[in-house]
C-alpha atoms as a PDB file:
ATOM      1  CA  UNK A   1      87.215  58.846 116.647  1.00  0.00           C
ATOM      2  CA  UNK A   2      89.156  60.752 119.420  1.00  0.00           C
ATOM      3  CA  UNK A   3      88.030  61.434 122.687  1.00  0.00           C
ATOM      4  CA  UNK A   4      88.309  63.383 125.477  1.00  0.00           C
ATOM      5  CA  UNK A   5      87.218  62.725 128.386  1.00  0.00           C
ATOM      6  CA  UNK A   6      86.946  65.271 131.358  1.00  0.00           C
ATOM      7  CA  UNK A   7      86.306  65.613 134.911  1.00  0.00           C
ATOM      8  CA  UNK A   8      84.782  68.247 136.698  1.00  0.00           C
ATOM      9  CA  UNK A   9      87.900  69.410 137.758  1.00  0.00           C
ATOM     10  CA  UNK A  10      88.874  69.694 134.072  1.00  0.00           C
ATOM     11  CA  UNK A  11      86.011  71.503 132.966  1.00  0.00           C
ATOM     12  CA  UNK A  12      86.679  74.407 135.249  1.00  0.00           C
ATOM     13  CA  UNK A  13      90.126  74.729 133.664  1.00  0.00           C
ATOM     14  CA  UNK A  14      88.838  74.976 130.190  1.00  0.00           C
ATOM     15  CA  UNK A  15      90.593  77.967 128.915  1.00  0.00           C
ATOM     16  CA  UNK A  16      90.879  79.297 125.132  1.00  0.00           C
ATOM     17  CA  UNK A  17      94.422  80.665 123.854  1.00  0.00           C
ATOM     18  CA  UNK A  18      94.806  84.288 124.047  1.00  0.00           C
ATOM     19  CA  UNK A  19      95.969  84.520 120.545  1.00  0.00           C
ATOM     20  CA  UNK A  20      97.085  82.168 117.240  1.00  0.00           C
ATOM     21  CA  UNK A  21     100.126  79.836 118.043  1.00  0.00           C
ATOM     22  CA  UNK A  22     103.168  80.649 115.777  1.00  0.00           C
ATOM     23  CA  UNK A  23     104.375  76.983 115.815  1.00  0.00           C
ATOM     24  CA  UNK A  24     100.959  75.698 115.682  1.00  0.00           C
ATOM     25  CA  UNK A  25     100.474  78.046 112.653  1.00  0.00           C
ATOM     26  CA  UNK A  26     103.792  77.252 110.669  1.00  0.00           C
ATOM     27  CA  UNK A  27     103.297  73.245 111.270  1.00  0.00           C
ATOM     28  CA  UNK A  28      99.412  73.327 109.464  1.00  0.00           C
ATOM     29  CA  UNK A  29     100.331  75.719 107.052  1.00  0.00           C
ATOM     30  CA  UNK A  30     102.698  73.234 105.828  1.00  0.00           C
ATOM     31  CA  UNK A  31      99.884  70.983 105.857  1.00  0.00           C
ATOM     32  CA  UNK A  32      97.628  73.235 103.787  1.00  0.00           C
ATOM     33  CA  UNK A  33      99.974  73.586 101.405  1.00  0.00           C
ATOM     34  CA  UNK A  34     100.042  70.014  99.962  1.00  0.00           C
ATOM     35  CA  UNK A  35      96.578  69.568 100.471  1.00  0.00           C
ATOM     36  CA  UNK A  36      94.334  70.352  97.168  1.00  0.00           C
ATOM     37  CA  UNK A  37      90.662  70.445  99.285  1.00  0.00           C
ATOM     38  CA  UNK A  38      92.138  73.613 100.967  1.00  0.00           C
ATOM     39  CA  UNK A  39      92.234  75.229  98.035  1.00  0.00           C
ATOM     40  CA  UNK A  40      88.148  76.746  97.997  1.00  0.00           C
ATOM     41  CA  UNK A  41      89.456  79.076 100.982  1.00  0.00           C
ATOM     42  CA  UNK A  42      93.463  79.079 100.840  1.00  0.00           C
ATOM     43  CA  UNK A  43      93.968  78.899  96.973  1.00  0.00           C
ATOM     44  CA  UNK A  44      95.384  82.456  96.648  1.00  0.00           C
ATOM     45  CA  UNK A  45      98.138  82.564  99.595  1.00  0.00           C
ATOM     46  CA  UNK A  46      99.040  78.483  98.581  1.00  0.00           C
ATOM     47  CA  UNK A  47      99.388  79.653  94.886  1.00  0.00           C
ATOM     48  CA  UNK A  48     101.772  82.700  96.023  1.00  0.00           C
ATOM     49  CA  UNK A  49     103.493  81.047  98.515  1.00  0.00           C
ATOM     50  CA  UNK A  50     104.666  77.622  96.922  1.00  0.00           C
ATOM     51  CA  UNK A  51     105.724  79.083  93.860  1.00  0.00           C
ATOM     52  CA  UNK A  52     108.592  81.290  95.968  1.00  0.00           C
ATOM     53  CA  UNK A  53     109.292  79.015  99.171  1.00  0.00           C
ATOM     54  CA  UNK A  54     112.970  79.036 100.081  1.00  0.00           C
ATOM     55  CA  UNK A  55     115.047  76.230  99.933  1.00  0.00           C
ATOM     56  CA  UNK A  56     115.830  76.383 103.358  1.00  0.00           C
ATOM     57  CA  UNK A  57     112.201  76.223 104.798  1.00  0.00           C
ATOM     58  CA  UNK A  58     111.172  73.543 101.727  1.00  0.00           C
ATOM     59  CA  UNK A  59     112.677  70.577 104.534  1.00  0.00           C
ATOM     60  CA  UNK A  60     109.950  70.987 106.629  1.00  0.00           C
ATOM     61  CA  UNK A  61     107.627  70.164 104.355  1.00  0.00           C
ATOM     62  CA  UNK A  62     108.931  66.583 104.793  1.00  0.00           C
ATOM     63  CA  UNK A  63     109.025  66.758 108.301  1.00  0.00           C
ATOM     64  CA  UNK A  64     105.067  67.650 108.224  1.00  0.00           C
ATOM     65  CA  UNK A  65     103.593  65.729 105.563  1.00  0.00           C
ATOM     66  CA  UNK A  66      99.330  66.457 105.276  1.00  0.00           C
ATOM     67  CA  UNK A  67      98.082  63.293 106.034  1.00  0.00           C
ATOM     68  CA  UNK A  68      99.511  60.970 109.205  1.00  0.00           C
ATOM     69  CA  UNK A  69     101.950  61.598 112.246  1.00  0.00           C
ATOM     70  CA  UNK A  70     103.953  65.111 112.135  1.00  0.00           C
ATOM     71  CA  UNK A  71     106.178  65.119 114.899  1.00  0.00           C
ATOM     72  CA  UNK A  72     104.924  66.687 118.264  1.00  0.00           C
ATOM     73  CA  UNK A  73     108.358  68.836 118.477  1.00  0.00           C
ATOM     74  CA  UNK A  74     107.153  71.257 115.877  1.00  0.00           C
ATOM     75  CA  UNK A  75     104.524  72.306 118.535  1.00  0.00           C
ATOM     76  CA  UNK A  76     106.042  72.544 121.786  1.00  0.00           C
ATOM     77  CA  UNK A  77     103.979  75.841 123.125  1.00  0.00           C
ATOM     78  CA  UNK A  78     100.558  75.019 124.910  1.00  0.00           C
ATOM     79  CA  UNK A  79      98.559  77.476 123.170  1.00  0.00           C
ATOM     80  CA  UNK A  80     100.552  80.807 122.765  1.00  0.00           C
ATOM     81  CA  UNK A  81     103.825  82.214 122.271  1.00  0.00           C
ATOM     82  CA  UNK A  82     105.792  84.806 120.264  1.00  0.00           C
ATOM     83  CA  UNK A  83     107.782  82.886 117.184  1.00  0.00           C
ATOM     84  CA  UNK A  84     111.273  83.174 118.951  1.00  0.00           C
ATOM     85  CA  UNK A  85     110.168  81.359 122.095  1.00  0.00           C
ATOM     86  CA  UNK A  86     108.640  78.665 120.407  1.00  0.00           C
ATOM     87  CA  UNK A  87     111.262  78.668 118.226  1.00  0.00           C
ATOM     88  CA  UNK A  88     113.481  78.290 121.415  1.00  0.00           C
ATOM     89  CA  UNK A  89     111.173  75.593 122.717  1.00  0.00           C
ATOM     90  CA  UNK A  90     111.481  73.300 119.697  1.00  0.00           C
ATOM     91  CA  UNK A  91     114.803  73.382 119.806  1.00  0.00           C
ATOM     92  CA  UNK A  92     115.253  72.684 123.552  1.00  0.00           C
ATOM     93  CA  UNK A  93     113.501  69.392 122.977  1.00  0.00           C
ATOM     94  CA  UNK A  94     115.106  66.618 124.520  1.00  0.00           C
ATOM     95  CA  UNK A  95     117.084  64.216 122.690  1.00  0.00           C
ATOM     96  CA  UNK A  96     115.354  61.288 123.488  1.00  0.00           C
ATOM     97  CA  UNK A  97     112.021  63.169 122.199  1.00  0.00           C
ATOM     98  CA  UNK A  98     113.451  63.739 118.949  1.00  0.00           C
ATOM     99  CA  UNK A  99     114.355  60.501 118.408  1.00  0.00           C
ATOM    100  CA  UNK A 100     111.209  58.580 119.505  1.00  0.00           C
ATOM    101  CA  UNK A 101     109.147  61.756 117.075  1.00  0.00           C
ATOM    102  CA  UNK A 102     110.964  61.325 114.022  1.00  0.00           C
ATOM    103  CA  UNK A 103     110.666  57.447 114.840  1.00  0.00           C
ATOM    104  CA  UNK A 104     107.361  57.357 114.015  1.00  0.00           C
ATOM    105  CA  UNK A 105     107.364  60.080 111.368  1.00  0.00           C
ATOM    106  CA  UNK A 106     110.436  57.196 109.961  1.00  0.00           C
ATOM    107  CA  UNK A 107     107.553  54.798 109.675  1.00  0.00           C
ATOM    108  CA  UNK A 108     105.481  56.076 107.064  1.00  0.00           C
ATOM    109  CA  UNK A 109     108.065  57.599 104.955  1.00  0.00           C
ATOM    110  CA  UNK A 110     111.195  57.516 104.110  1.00  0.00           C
ATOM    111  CA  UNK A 111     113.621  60.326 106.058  1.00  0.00           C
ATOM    112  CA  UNK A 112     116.936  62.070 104.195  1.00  0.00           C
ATOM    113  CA  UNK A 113     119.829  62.178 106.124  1.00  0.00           C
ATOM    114  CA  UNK A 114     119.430  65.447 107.677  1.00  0.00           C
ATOM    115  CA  UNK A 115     116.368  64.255 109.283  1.00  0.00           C
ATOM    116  CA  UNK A 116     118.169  61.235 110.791  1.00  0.00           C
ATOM    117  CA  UNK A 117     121.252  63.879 111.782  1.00  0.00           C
ATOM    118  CA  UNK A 118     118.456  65.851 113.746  1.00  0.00           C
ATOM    119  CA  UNK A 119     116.927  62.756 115.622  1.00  0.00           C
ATOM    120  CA  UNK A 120     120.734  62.318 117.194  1.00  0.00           C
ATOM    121  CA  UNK A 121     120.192  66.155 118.165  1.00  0.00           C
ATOM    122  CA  UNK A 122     122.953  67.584 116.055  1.00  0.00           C
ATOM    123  CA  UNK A 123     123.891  71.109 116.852  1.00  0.00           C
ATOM    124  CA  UNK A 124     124.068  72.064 113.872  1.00  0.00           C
ATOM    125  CA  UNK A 125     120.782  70.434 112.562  1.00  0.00           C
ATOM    126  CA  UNK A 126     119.332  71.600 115.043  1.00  0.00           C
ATOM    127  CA  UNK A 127     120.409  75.419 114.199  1.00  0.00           C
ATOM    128  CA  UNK A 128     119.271  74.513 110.447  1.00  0.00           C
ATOM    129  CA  UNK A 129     116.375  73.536 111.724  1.00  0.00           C
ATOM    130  CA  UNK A 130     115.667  76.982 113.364  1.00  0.00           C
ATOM    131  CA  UNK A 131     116.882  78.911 110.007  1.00  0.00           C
ATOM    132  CA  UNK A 132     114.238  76.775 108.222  1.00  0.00           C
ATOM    133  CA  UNK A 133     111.394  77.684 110.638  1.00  0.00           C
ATOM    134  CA  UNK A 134     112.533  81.616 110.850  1.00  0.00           C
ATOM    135  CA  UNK A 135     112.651  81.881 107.408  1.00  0.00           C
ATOM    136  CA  UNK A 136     108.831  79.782 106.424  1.00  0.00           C
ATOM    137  CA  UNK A 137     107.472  82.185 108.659  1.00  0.00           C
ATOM    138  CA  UNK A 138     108.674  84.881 107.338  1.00  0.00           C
ATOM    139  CA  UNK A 139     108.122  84.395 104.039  1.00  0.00           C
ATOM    140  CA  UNK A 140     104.662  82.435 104.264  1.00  0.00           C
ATOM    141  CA  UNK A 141     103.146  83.530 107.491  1.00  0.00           C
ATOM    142  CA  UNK A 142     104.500  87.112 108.281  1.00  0.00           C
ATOM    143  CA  UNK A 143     102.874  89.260 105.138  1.00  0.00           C
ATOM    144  CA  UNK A 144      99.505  87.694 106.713  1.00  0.00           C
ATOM    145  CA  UNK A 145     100.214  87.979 110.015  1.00  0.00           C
ATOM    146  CA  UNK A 146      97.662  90.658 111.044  1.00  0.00           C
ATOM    147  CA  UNK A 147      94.804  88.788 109.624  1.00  0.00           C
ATOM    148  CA  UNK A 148      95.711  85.553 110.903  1.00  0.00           C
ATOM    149  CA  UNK A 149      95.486  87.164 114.364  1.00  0.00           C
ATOM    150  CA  UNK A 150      92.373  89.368 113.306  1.00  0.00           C
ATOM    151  CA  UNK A 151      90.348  86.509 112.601  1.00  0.00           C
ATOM    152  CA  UNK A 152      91.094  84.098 115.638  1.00  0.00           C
ATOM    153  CA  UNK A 153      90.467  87.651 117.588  1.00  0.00           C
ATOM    154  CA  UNK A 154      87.050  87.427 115.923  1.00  0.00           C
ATOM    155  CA  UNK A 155      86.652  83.741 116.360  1.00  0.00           C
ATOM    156  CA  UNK A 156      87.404  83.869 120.207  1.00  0.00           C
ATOM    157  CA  UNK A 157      84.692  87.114 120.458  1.00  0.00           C
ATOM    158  CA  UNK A 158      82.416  84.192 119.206  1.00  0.00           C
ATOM    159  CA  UNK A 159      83.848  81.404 122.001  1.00  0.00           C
ATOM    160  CA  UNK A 160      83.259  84.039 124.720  1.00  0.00           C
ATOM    161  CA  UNK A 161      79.964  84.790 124.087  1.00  0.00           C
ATOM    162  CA  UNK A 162      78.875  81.419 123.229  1.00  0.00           C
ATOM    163  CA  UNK A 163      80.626  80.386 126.913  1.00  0.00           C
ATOM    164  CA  UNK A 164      78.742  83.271 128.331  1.00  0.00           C
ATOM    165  CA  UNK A 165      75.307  81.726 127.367  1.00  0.00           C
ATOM    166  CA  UNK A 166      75.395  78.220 127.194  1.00  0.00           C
ATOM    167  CA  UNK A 167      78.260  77.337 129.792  1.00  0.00           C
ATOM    168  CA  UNK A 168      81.862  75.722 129.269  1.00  0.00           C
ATOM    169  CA  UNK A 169      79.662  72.713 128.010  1.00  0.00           C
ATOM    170  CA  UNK A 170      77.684  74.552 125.798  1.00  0.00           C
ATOM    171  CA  UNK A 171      80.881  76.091 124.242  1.00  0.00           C
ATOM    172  CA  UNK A 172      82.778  72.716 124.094  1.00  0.00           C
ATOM    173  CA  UNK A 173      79.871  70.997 121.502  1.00  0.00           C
ATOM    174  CA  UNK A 174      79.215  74.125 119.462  1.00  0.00           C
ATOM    175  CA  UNK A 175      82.971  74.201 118.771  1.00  0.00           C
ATOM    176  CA  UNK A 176      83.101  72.646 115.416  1.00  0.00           C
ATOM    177  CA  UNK A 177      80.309  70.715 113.246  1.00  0.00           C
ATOM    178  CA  UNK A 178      82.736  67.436 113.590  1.00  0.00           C
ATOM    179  CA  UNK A 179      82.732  67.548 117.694  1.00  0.00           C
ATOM    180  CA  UNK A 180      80.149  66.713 120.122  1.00  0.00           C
ATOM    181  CA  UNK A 181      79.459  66.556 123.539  1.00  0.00           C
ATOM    182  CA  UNK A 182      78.145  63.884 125.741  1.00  0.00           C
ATOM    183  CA  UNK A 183      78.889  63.993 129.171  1.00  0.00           C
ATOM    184  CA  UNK A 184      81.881  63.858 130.578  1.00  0.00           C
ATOM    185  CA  UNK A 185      83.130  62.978 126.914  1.00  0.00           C
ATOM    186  CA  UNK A 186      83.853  65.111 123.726  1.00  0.00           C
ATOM    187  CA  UNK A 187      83.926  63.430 120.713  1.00  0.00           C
ATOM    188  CA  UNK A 188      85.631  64.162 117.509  1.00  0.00           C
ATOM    189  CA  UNK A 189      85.452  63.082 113.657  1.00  0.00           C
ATOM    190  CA  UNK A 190      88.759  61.075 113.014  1.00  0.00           C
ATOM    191  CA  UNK A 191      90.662  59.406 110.164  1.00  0.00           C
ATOM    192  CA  UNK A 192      92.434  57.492 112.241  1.00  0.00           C
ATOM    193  CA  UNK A 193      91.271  54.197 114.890  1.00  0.00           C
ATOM    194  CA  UNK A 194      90.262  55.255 117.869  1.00  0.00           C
ATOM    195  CA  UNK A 195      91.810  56.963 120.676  1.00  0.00           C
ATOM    196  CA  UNK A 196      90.609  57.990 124.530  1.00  0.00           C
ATOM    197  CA  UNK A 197      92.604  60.966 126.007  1.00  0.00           C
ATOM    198  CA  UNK A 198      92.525  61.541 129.771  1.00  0.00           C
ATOM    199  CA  UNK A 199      92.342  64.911 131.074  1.00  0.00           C
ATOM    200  CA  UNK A 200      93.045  63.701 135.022  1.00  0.00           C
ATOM    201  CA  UNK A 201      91.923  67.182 135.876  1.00  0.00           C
ATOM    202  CA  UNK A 202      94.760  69.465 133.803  1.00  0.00           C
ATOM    203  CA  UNK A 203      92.290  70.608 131.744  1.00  0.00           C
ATOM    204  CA  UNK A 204      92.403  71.533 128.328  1.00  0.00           C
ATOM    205  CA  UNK A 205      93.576  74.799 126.000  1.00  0.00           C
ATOM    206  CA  UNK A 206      91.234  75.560 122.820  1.00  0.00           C
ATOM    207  CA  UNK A 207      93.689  76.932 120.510  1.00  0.00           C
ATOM    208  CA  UNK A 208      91.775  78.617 117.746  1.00  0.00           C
ATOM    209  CA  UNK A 209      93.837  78.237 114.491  1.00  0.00           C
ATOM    210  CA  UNK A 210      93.712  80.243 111.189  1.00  0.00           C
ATOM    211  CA  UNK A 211      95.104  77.424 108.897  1.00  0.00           C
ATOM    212  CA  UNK A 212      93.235  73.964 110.736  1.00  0.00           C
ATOM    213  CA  UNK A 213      91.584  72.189 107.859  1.00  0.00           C
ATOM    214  CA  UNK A 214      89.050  70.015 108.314  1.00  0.00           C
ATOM    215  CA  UNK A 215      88.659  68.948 111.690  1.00  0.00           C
ATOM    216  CA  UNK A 216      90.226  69.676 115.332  1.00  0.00           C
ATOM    217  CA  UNK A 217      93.534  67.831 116.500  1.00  0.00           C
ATOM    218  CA  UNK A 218      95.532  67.252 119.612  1.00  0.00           C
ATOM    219  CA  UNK A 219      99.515  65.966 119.868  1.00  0.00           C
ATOM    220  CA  UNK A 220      99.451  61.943 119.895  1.00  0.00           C
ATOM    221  CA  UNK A 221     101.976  62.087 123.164  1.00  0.00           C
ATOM    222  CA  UNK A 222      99.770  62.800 125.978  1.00  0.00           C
ATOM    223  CA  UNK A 223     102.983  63.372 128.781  1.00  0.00           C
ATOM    224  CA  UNK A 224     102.562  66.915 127.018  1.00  0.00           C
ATOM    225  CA  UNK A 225     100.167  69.891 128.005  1.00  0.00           C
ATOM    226  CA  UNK A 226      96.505  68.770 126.496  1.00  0.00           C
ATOM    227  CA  UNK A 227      96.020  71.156 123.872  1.00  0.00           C
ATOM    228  CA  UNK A 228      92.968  70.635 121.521  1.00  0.00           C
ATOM    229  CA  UNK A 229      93.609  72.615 118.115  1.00  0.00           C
ATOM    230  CA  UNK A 230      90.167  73.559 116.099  1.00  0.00           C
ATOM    231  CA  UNK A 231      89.597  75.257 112.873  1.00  0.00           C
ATOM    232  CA  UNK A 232      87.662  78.944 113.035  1.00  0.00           C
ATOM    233  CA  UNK A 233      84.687  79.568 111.135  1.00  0.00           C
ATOM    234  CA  UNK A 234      85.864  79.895 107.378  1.00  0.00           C
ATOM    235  CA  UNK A 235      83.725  82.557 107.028  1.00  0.00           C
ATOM    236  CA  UNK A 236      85.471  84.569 109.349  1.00  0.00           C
ATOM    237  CA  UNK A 237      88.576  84.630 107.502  1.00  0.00           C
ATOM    238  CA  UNK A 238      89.615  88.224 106.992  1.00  0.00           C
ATOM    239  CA  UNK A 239      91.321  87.206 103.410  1.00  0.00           C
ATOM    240  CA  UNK A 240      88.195  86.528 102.446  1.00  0.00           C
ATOM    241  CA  UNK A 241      85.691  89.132  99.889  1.00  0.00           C
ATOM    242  CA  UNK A 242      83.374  89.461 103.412  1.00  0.00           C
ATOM    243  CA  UNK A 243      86.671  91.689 104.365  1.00  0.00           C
ATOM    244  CA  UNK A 244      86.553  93.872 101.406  1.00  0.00           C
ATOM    245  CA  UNK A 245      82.881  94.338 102.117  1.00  0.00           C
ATOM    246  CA  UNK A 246      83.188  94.902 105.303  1.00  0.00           C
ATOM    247  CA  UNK A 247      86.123  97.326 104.140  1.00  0.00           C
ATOM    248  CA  UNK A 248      83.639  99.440 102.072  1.00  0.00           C
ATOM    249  CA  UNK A 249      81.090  99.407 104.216  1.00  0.00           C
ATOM    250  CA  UNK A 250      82.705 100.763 107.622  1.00  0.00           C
ATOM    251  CA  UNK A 251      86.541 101.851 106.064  1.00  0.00           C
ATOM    252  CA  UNK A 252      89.365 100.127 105.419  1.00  0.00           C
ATOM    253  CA  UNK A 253      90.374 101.421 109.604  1.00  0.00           C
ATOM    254  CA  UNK A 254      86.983 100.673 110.941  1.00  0.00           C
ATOM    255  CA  UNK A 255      86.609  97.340 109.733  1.00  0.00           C
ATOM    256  CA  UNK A 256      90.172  96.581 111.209  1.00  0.00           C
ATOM    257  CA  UNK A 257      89.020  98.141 114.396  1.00  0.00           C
ATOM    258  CA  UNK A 258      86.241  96.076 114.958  1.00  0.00           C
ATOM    259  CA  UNK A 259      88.047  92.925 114.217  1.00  0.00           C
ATOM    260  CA  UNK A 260      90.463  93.867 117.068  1.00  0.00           C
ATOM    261  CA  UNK A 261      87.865  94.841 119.388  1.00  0.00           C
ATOM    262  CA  UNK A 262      85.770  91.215 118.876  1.00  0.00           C
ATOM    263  CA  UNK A 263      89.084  89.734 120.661  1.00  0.00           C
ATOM    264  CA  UNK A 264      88.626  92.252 123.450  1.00  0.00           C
ATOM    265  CA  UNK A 265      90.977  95.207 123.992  1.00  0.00           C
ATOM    266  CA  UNK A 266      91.266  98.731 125.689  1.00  0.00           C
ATOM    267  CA  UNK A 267      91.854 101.610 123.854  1.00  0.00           C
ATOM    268  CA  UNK A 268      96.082 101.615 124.623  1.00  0.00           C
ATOM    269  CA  UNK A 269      95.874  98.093 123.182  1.00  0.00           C
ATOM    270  CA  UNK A 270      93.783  99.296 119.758  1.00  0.00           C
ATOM    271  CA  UNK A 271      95.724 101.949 118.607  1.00  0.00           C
ATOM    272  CA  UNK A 272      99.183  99.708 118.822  1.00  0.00           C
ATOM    273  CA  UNK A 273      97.373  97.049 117.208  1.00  0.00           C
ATOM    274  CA  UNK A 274      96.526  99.369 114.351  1.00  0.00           C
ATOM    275  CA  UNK A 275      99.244 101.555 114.321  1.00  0.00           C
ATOM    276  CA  UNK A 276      97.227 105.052 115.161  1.00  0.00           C
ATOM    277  CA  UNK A 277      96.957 107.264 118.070  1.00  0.00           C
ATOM    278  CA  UNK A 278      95.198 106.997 121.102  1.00  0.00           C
ATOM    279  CA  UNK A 279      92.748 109.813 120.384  1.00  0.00           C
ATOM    280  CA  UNK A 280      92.020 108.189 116.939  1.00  0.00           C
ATOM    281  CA  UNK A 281      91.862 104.695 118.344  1.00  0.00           C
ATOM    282  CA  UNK A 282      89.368 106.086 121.084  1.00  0.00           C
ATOM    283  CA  UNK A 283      87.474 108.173 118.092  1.00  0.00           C
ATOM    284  CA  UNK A 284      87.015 104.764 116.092  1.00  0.00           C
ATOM    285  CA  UNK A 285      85.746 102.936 118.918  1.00  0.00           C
ATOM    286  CA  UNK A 286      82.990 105.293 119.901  1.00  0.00           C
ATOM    287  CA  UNK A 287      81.684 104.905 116.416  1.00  0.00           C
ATOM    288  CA  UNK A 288      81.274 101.392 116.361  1.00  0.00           C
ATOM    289  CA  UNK A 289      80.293 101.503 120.149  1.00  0.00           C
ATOM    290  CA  UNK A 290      77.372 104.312 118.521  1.00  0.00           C
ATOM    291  CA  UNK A 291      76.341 102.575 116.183  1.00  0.00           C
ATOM    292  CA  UNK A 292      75.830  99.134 118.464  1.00  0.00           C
ATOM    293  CA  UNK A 293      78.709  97.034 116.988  1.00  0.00           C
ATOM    294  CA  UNK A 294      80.793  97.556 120.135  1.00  0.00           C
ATOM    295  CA  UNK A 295      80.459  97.547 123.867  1.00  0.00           C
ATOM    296  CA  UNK A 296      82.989  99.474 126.337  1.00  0.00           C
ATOM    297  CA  UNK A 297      83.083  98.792 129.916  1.00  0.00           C
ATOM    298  CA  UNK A 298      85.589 100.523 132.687  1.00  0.00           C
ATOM    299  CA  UNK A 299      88.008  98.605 134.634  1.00  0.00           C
ATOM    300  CA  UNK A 300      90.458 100.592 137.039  1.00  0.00           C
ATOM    301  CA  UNK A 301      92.119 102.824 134.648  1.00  0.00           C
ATOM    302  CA  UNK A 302      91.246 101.539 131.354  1.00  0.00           C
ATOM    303  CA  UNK A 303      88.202 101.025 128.944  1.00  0.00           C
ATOM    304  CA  UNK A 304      87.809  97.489 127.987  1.00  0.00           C
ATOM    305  CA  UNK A 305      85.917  97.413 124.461  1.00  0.00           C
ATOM    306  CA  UNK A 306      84.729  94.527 123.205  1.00  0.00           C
ATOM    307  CA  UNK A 307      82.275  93.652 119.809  1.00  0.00           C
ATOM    308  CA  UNK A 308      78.745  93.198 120.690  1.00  0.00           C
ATOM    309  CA  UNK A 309      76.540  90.673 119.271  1.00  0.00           C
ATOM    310  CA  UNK A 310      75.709  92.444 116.409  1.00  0.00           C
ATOM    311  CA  UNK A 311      79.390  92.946 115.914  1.00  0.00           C
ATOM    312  CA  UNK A 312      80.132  89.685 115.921  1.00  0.00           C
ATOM    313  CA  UNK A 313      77.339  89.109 113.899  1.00  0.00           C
ATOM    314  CA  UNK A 314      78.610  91.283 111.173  1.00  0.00           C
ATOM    315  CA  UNK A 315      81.912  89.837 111.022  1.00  0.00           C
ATOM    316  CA  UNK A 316      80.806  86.413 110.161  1.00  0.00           C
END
């Protein structure tokens, strides 16, 4: 069991990531790849993907084995960041860190000499290192890219409203079935003995993840940024056949619209996301907002747009 316990201090700095982690994304990816009871939802894109990995990017698949310790290096970013910066970030880590991380990945398997180069922070490693995690993501992660970000979009539309209702409280224990809440503690489903984490009022960052299996997780070294990491709703997943119904039902450009707007966006933001103009961004939105899938407020000089419940509703 792991839990969390929180102040009231740290439950006004509950915040959820504005968007899917790249390193968070990359390091459970890996995970999902070697694990067979992922393959009801991720059978398709693990099939595709592990039958044309590179052999540069197939290293990290030692340095994040599915079950046990993977190294809190891999995820240096507290929540959000484009793939070069926490790219950057992981390689910036401290010499010291990578020796005490790959330490205890050392103790429950056995590490190739590469890995034992990169725990004396080898320059050179270290660039390999980088090659490896450029080219995983661009092989596994970037054809997908859009729907990974799509669905935690969808999945944060969901955290919103459910804050908006029930509280940070009542968001925190509807988060995932294995997680509850009992004040000032949240609880969650573990493998592993238990451990107490103490917030002493930093708060905590809900990073919604696309490839999470199973149950939520936070980094075992607590001198970093508390970051819990939770699964979305597998039903929301966009690779799923409640897309391509979705798809016929509203249009292949509709249904993508609406996705975007559950995540909240204005109209500038929309039509970059899908890759139309303005006026046909706007012209999408006042469908949906027509037909009661979509809400639109003003703010200064922008329309915010945003899914409404039925929206969301739809989407699951």
């Amino acid at each position: 069991m792991l839990r969390v316990h929180f102040t009231a201090e740290d439950l006004a700095r509950v915040r959820v990531a504005p968007g899917p982690d790249p390193m968070w994304e990359i390091l459970l990816s890996l995970h999902v790849l070697r694990q067979r009871s992922a393959t009801p939802v991720f059978g398709t894109w693990r099939a595709n993907v592990r039958t044309t990995l590179p052999d540069d990017a197939r290293w990290l698949m030692q340095l994040a084995p599915p079950v046990g310790y993977s190294p809190d290096f891999l995820t240096p970013t507290a929540g959000y960041s484009a793939l070069d910066a926490g790219i950057d970030a992981v390689l910036a880590t401290p010499v010291e860190s990578l020796r005490a991380d790959l330490a205890q990945l050392g103790s429950q398997q056995r590490l190739d000499p590469r890995t034992h180069l990169l725990a004396t922070g080898d320059v050179a490693t270290l660039d390999s290192l980088g090659a490896a995690l450029r080219a995983y993501h661009r092989h596994a992660l970037a054809p997908i890219w859009d729907e990974v970000r799509a669905t935690v979009d969808a999945d944060r539309a969901v955290r919103a409203r459910s804050f908006l209702d029930n509280g940070c409280e009542g968001m925190l224990s509807a988060l995932h079935p294995t997680v509850s809440w009992s004040p000032p503690v949240l609880s969650i489903e573990s493998r592993f003995p238990q451990r107490d984490v103490h917030l002493h009022g930093q708060g905590l960052v809900l990073v919604p993840s696309y490839f999470c299996w199973e149950r939520p997780i936070m980094l075992r070294d607590q001198r970093h940024a508390p970051v819990l990491v939770y699964p979305i709703a597998h039903d929301l997943h966009v690779a799923s056949t409640g897309k391509r119904s979705l798809e016929a039902l509203l249009g292949r450009t509709r249904a993508a619209a609406l996705e975007v707007i559950a995540g909240g966006c204005t109209t500038t933001e929309l039509a970059r996301r899908l890759g139309i103009s303005a006026a046909s961004a706007s012209a999408h939105a006042s469908v949906l907002r027509d037909a009661g899938l979509a809400v639109a407020q003003r703010h200064r000089n922008s329309v915010l747009h945003s899914a409404s419940a039925l929206g969301v509703e739809l989407l699951a």
